[in-house]
N, C-alpha and C. Protein backbone atom coordinates (compact mmCIF):
# COMPACT_ATOMS: atom_id res chain seq x y z
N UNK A 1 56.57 23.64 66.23
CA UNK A 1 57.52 23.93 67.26
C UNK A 1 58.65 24.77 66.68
N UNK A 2 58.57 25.88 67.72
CA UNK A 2 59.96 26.69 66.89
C UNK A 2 61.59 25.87 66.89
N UNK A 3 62.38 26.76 66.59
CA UNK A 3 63.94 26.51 66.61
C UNK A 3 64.19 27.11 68.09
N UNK A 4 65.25 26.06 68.61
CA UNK A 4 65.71 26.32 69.79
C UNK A 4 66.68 25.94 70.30
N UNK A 5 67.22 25.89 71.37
CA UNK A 5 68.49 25.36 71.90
C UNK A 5 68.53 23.24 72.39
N UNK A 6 67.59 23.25 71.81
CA UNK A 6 67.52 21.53 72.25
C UNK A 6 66.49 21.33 72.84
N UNK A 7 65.85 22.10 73.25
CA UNK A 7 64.69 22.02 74.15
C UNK A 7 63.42 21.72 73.55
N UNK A 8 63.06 20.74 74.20
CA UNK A 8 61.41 20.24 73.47
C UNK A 8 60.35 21.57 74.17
N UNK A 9 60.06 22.37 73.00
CA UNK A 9 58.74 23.10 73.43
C UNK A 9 57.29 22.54 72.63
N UNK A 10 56.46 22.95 73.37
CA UNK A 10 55.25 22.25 73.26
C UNK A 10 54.04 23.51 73.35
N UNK A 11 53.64 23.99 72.26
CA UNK A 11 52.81 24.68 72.47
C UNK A 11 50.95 24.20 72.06
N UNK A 12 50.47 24.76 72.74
CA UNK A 12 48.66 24.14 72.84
C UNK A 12 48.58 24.62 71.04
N UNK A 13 48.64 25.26 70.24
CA UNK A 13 48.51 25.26 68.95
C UNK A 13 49.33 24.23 68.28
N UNK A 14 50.67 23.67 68.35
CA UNK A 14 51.39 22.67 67.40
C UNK A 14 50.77 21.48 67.90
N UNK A 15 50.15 21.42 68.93
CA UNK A 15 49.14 20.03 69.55
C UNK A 15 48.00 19.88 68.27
N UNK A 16 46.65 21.43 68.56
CA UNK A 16 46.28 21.24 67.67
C UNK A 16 46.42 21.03 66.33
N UNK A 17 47.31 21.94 65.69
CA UNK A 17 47.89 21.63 64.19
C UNK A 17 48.34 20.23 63.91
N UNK A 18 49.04 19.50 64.87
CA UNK A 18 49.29 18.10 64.76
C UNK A 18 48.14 17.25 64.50
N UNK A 19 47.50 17.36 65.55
CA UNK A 19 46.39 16.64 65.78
C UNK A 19 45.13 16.93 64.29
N UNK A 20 45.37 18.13 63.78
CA UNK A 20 44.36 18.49 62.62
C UNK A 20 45.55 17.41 61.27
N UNK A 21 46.63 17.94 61.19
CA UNK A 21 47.48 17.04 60.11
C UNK A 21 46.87 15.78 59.91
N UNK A 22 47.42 14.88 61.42
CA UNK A 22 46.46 13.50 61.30
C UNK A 22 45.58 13.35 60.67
N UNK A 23 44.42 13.85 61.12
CA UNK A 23 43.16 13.67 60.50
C UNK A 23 42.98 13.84 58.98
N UNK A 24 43.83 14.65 58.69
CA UNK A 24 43.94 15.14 56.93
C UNK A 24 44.22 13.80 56.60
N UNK A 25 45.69 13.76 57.09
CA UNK A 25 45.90 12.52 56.48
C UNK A 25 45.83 11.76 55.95
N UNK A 26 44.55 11.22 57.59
CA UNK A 26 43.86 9.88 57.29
C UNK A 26 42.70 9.74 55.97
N UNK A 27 42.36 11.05 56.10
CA UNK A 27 40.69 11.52 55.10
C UNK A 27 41.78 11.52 53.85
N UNK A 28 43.09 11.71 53.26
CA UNK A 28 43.25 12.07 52.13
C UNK A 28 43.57 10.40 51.55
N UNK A 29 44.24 9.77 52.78
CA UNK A 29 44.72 8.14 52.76
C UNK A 29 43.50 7.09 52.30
N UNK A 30 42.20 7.46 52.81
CA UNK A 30 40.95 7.20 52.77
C UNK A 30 40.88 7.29 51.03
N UNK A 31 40.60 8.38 50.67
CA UNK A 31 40.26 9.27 49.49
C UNK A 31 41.24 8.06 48.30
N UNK A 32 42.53 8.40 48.54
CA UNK A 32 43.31 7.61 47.83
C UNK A 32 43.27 6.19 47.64
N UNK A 33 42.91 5.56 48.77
CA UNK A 33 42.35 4.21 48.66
C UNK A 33 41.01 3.55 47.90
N UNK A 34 40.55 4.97 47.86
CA UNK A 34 39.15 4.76 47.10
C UNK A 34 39.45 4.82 45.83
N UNK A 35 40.43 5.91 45.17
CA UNK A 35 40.46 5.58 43.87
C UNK A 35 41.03 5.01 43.26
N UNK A 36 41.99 3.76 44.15
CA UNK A 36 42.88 2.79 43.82
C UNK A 36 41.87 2.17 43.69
N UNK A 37 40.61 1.16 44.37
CA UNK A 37 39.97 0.26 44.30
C UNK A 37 39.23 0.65 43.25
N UNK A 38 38.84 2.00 42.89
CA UNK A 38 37.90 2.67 41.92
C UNK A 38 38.27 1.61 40.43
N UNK A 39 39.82 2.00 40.23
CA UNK A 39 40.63 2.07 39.59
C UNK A 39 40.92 0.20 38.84
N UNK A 40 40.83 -0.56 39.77
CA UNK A 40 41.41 -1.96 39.95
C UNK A 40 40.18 -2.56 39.69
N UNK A 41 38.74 -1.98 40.45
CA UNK A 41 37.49 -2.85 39.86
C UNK A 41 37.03 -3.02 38.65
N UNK A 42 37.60 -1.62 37.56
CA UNK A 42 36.96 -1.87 35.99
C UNK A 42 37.81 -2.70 35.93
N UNK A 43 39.33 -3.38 36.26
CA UNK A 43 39.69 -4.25 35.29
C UNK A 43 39.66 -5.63 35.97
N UNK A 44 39.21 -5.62 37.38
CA UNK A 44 38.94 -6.57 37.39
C UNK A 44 38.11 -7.62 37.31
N UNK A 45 37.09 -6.99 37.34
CA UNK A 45 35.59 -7.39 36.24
C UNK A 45 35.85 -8.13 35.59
N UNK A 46 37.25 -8.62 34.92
CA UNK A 46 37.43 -9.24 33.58
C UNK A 46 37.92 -10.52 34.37
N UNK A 47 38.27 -10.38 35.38
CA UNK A 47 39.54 -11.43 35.81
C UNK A 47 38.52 -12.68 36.18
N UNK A 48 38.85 -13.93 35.75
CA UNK A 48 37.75 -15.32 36.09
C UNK A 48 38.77 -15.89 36.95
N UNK A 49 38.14 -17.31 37.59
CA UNK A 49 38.70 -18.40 38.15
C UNK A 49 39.61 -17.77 39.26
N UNK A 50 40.77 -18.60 39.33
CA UNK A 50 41.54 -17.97 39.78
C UNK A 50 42.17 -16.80 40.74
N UNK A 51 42.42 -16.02 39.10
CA UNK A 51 42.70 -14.48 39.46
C UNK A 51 42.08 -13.85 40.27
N UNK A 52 40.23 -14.42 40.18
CA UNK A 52 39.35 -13.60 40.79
C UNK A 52 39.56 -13.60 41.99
N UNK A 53 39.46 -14.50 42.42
CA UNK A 53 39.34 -15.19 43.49
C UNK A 53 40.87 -14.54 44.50
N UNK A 54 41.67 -15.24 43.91
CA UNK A 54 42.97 -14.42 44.49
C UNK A 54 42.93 -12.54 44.63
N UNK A 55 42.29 -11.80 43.82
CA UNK A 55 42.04 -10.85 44.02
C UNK A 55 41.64 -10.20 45.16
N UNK A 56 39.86 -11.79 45.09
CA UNK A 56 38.97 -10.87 46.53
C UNK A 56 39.63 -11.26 47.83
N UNK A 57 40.61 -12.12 47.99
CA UNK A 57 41.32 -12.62 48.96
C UNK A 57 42.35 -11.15 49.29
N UNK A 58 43.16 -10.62 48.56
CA UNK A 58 43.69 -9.61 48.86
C UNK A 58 43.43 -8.39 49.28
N UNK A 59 42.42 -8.21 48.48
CA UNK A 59 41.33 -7.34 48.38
C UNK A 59 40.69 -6.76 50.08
N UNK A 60 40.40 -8.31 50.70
CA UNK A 60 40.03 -8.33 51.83
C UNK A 60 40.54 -8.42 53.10
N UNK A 61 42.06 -8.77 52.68
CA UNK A 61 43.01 -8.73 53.79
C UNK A 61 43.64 -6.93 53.70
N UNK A 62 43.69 -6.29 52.13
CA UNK A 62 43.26 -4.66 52.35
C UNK A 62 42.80 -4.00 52.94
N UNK A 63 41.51 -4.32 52.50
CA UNK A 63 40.80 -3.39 53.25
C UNK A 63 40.74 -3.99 54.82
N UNK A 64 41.19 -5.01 55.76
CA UNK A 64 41.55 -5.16 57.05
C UNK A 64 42.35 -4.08 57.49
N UNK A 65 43.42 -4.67 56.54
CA UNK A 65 44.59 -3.30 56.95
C UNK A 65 44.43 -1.63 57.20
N UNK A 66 43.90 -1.57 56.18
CA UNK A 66 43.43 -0.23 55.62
C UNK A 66 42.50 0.26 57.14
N UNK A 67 41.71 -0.59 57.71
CA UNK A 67 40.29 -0.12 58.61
C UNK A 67 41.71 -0.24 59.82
N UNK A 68 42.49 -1.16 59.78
CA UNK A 68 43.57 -0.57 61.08
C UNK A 68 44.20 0.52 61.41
N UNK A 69 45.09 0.65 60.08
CA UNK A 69 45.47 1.83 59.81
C UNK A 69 44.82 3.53 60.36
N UNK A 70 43.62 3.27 59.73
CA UNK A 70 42.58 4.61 60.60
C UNK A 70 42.01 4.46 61.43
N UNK A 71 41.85 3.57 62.17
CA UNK A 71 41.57 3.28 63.89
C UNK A 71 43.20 3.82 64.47
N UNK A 72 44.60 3.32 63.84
CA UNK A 72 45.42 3.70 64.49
C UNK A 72 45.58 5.47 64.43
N UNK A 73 45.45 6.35 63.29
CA UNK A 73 45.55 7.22 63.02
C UNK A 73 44.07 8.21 63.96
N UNK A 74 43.19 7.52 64.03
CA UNK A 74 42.29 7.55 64.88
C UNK A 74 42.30 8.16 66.07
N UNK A 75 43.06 7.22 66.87
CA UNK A 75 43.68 6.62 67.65
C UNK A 75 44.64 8.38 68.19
N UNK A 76 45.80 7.90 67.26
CA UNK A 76 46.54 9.00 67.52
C UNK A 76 46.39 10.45 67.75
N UNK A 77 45.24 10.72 66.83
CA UNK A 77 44.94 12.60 66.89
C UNK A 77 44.34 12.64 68.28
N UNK A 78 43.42 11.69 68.82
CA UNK A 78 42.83 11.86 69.62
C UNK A 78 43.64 11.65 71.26
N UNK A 79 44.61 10.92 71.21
CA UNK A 79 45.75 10.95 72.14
C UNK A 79 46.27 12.49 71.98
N UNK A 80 46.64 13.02 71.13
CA UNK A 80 47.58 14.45 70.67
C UNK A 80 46.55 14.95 71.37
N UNK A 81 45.19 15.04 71.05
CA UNK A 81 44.23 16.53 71.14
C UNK A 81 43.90 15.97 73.03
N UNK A 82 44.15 14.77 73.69
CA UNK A 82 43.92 14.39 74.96
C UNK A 82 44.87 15.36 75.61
N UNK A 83 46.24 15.15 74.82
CA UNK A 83 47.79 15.71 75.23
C UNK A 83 47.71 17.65 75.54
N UNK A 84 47.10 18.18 74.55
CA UNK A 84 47.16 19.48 74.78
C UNK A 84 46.29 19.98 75.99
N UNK A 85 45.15 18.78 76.40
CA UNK A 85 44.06 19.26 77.68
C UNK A 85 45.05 18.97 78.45
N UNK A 86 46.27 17.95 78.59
CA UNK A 86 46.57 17.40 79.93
C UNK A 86 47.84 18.78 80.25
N UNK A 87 48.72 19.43 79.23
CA UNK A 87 49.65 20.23 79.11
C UNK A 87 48.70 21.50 79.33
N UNK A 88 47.59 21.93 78.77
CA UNK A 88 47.10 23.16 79.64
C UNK A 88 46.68 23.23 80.73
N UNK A 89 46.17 21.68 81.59
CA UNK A 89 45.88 21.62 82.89
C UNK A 89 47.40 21.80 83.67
N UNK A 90 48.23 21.16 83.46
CA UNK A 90 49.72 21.73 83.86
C UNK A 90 49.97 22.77 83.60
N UNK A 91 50.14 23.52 82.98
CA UNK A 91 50.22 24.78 82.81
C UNK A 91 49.13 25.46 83.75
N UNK A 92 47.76 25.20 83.43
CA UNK A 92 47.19 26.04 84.92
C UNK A 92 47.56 25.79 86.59
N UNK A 93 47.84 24.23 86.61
CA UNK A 93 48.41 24.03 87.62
C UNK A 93 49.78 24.94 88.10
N UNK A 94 50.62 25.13 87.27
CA UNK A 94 51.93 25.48 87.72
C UNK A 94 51.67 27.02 87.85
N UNK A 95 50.70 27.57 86.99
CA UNK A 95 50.68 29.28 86.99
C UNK A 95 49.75 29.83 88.44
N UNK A 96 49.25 28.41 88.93
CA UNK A 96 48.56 28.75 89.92
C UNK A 96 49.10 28.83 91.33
N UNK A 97 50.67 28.30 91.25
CA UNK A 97 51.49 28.24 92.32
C UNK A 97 52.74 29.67 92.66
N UNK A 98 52.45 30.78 91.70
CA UNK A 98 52.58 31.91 91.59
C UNK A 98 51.70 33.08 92.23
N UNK A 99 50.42 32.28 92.52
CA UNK A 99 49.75 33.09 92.98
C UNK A 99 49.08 33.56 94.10
């Protein structure tokens, strides 16, 4: 969205570009989560009793989170990319009352 006088403009490209950001995002958030767990499984291999155990407990309330997280992000691009069909149907609507 450009610079302006206060005014929310909304153009069908900063919809898409938004809506593409998201998705990066989520795929880079994804990516990163993988090589945290990558990262945490060689050492936790070692961990007995306990630790272990407390681990896969966290572990699994993680990856809950984590699968929310990109349902919400999900979620969102696909609202944005809904948003730019509903703003170019307005837009045809209104250009059609010119004519």
């Amino acid at each position: 969205m450009a610079a302006n006088d206060g005014t929310t403009v909304v153009t069908y490209a900063s919809l898409d570009l938004a809506a593409a950001s998201i998705d990066r995002q989520a795929k880079q958030l994804d990516q990163d989560l993988k090589a945290i767990k990558a990262m945490i499984a060689s050492v936790s291999e070692l961990w007995e009793g306990e630790a272990k155990s407390a681990y896969r407990s966290a572990q699994t309330r993680w990856d809950t989170q984590a699968t929310g997280i990109r349902e919400n992000l999900s979620q969102i691009s696909r609202a944005v990319r809904e948003a730019e069909t509903a703003y170019r149907s307005g837009d045809k609507r209104a250009a059609a009352n010119f004519q």
